[in-house]
C-alpha atoms as a PDB file:
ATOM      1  CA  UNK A   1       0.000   0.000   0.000  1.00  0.00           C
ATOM      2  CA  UNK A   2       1.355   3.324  -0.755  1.00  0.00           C
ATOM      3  CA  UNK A   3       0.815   5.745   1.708  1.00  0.00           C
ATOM      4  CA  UNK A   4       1.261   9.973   1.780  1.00  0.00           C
ATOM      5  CA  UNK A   5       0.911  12.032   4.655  1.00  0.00           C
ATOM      6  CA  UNK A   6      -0.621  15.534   5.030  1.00  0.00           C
ATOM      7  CA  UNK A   7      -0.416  17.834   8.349  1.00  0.00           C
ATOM      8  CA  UNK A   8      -2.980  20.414   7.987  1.00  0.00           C
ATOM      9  CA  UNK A   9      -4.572  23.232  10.151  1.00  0.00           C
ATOM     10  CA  UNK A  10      -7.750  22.910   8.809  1.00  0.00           C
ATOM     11  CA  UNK A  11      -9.410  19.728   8.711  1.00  0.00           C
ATOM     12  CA  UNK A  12     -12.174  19.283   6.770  1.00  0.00           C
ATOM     13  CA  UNK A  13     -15.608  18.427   9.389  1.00  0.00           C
ATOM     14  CA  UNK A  14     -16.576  15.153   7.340  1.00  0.00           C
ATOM     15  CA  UNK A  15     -12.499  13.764   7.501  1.00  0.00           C
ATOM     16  CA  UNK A  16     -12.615  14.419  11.315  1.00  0.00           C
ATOM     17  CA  UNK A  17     -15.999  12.698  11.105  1.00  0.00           C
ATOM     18  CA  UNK A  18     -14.340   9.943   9.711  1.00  0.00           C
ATOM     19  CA  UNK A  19     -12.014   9.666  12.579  1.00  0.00           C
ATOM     20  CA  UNK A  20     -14.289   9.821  15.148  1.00  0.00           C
ATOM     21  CA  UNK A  21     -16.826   6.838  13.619  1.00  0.00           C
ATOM     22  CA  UNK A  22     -13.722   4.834  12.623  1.00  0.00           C
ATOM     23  CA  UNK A  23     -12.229   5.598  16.689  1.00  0.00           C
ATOM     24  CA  UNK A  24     -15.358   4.582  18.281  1.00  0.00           C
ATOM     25  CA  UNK A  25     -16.202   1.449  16.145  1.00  0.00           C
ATOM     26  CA  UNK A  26     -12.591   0.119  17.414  1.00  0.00           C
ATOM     27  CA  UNK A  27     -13.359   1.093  21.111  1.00  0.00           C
ATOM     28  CA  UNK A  28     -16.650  -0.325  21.042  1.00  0.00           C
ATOM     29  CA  UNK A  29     -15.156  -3.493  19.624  1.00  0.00           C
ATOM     30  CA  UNK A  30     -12.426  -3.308  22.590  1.00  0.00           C
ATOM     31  CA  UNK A  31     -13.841  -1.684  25.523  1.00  0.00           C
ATOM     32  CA  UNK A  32     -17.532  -1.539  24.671  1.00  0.00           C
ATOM     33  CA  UNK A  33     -19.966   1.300  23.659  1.00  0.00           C
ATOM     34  CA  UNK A  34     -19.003   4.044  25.583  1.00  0.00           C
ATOM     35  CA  UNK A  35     -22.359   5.632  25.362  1.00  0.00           C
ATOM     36  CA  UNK A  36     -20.930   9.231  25.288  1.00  0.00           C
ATOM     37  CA  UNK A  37     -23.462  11.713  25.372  1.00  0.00           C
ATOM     38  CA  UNK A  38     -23.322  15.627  25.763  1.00  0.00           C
ATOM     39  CA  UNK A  39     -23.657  17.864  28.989  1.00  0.00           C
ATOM     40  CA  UNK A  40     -24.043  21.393  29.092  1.00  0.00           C
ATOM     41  CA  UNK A  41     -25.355  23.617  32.059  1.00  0.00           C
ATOM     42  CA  UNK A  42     -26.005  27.115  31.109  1.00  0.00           C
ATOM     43  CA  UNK A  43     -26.356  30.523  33.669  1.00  0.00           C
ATOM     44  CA  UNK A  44     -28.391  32.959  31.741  1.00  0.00           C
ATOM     45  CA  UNK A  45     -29.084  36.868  32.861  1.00  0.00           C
ATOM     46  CA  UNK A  46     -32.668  38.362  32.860  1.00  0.00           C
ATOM     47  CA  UNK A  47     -32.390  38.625  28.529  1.00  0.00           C
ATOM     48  CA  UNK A  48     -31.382  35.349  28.006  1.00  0.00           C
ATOM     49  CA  UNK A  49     -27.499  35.596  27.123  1.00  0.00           C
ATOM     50  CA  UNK A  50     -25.089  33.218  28.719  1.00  0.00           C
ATOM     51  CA  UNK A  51     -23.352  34.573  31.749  1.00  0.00           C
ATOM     52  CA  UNK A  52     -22.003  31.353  32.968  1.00  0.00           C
ATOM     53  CA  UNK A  53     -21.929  27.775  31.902  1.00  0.00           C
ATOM     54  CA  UNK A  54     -20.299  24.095  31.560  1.00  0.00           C
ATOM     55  CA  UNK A  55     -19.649  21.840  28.330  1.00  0.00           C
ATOM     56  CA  UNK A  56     -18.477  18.294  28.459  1.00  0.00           C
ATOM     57  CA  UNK A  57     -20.151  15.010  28.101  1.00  0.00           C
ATOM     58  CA  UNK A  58     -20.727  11.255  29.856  1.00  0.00           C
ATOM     59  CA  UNK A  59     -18.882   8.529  28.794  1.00  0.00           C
ATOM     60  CA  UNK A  60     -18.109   4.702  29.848  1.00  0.00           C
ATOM     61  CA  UNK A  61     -19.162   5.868  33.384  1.00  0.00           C
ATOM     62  CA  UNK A  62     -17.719   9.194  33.530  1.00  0.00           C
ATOM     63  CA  UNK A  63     -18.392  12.992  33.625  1.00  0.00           C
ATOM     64  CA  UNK A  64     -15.678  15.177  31.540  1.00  0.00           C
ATOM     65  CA  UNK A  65     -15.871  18.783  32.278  1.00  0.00           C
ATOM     66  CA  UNK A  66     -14.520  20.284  29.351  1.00  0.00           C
ATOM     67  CA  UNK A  67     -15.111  23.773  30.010  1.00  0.00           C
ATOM     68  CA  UNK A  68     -16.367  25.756  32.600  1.00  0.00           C
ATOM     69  CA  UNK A  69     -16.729  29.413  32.277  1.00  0.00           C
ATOM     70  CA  UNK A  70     -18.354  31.993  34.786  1.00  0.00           C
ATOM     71  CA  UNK A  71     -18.384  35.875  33.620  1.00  0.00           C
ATOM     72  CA  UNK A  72     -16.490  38.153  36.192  1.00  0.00           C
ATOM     73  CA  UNK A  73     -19.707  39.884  37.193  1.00  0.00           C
ATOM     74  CA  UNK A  74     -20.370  36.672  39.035  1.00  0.00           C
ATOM     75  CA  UNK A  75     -17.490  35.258  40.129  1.00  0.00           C
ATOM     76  CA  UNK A  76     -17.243  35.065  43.730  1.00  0.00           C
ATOM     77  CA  UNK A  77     -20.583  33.521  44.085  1.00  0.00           C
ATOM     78  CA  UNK A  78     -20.166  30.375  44.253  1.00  0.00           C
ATOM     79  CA  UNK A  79     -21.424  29.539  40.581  1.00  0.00           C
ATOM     80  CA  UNK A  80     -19.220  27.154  39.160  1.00  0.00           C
ATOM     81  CA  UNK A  81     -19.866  24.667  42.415  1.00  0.00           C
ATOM     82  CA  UNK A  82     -23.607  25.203  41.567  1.00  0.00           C
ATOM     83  CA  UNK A  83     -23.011  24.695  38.027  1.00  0.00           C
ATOM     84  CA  UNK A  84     -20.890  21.410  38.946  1.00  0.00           C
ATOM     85  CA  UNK A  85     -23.697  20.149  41.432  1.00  0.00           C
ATOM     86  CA  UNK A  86     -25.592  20.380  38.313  1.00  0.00           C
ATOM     87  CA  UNK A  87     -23.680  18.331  36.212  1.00  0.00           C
ATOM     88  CA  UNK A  88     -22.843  15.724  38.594  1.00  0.00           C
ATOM     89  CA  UNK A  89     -26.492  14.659  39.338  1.00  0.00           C
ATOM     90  CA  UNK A  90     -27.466  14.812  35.629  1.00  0.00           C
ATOM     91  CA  UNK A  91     -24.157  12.638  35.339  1.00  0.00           C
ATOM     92  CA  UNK A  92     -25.075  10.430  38.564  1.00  0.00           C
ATOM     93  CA  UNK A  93     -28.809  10.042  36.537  1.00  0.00           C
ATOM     94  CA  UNK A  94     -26.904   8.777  33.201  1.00  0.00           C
ATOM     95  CA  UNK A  95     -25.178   5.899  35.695  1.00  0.00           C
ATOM     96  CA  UNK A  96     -21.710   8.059  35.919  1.00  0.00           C
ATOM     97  CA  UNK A  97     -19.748   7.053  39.110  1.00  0.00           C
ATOM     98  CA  UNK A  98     -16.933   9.425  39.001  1.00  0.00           C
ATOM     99  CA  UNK A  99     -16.100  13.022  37.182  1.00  0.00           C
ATOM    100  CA  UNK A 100     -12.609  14.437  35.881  1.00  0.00           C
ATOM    101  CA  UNK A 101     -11.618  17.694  35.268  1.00  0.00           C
ATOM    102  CA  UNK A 102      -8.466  19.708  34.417  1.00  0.00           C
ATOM    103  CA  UNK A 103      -7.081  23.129  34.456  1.00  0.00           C
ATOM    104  CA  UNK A 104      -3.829  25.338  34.353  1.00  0.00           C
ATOM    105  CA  UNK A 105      -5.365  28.086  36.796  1.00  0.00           C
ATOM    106  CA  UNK A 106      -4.531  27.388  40.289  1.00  0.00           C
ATOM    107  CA  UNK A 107      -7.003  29.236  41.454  1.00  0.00           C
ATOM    108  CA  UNK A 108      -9.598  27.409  39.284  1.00  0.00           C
ATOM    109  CA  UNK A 109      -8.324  24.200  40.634  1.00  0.00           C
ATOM    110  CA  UNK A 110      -9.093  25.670  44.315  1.00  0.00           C
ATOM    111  CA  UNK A 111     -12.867  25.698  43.185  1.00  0.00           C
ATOM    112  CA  UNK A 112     -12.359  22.298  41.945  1.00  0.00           C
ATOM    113  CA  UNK A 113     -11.153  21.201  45.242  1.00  0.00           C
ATOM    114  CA  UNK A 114     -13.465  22.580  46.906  1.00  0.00           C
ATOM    115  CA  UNK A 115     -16.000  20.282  45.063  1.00  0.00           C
ATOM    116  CA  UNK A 116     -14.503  17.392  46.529  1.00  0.00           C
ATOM    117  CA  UNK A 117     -12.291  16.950  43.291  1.00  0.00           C
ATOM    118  CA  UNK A 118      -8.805  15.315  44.326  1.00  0.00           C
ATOM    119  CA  UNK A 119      -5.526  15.820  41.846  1.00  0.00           C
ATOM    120  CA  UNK A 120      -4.450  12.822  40.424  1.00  0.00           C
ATOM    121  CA  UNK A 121      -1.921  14.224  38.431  1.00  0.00           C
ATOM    122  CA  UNK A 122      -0.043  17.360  36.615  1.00  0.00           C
ATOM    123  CA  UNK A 123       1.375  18.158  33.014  1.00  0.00           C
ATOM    124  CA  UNK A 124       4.388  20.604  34.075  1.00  0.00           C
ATOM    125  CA  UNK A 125       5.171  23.606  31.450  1.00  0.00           C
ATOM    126  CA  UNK A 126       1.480  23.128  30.023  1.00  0.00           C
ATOM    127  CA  UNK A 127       0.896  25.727  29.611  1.00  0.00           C
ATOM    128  CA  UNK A 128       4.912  27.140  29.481  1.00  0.00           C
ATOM    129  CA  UNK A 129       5.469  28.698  32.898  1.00  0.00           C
ATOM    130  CA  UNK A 130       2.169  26.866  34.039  1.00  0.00           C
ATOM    131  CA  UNK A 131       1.143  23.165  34.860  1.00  0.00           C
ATOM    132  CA  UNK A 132      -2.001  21.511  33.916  1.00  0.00           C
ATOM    133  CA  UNK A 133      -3.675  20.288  36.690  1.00  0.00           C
ATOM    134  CA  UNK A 134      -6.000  16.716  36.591  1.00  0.00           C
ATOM    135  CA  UNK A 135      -8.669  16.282  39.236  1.00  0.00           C
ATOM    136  CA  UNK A 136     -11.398  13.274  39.684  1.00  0.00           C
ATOM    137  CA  UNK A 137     -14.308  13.478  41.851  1.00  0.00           C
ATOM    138  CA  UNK A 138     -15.814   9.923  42.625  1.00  0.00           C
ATOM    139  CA  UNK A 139     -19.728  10.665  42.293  1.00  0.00           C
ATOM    140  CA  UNK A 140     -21.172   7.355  43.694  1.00  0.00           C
ATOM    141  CA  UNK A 141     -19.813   5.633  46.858  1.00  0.00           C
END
């Protein structure tokens, strides 16, 4: 088989589709289905506009947090523990029995903490000057 390589920037949506089906048939084949499935909580003001809010999904047990934003105006508040409460009982509902998370702001990772989420480990000069940190939260004794 002859083979070529190409490094690209911009991917086109259906190739990374590709990936993606091609990925998860060979997990499912090895691991099982991982039934991933989105989550998303979302703070919105008096209009309707997003002034807080998680992304992530549930998958083969587990909440990811990918993101979790909370505008300035209400940081302070306590909003991204109410936000996480949130996620972890729709997570808990979907059968999840534990949560990870990571960040590169210390003080982020604070929050985190005081969630219950314990560091498991850290990816030093990530970024430079920085390290990432990795927390898990076990949601079902």
């Amino acid at each position: 088989m002859n083979t070529t390589f190409e490094t690209t920037a911009d991917p086109l949506p259906e190739e990374l589709a590709f990936l993606s089906e091609r990925l998860t048939a060979f997990n499912d084949g090895d691991v099982g289905a991982s039934e991933r499935k989105a989550l998303a909580v979302f703070v919105r003001d008096e209009i309707g506009a997003i002034v807080a809010g998680i992304s992530g999904y549930t998958a083969w047990g587990w909440l990811y947090i990918q993101w979790l934003w909370v505008d300035e105006r209400l940081r302070g508040q306590h909003m991204a523990g109410r936000m996480l409460d949130a996620a972890e009982s729709e997570a808990v509902a979907r059968g999840c029995q534990n949560a990870w998370i990571d960040t590169f702001n210390p003080n982020a990772a604070k929050v985190y903490q005081r969630q219950g989420y314990q560091p498991f480990g850290t990816l030093a000069d990530f970024p430079v000057g920085r390290s990432r940190i990795f927390l898990r939260k076990k949601l079902v004794d």
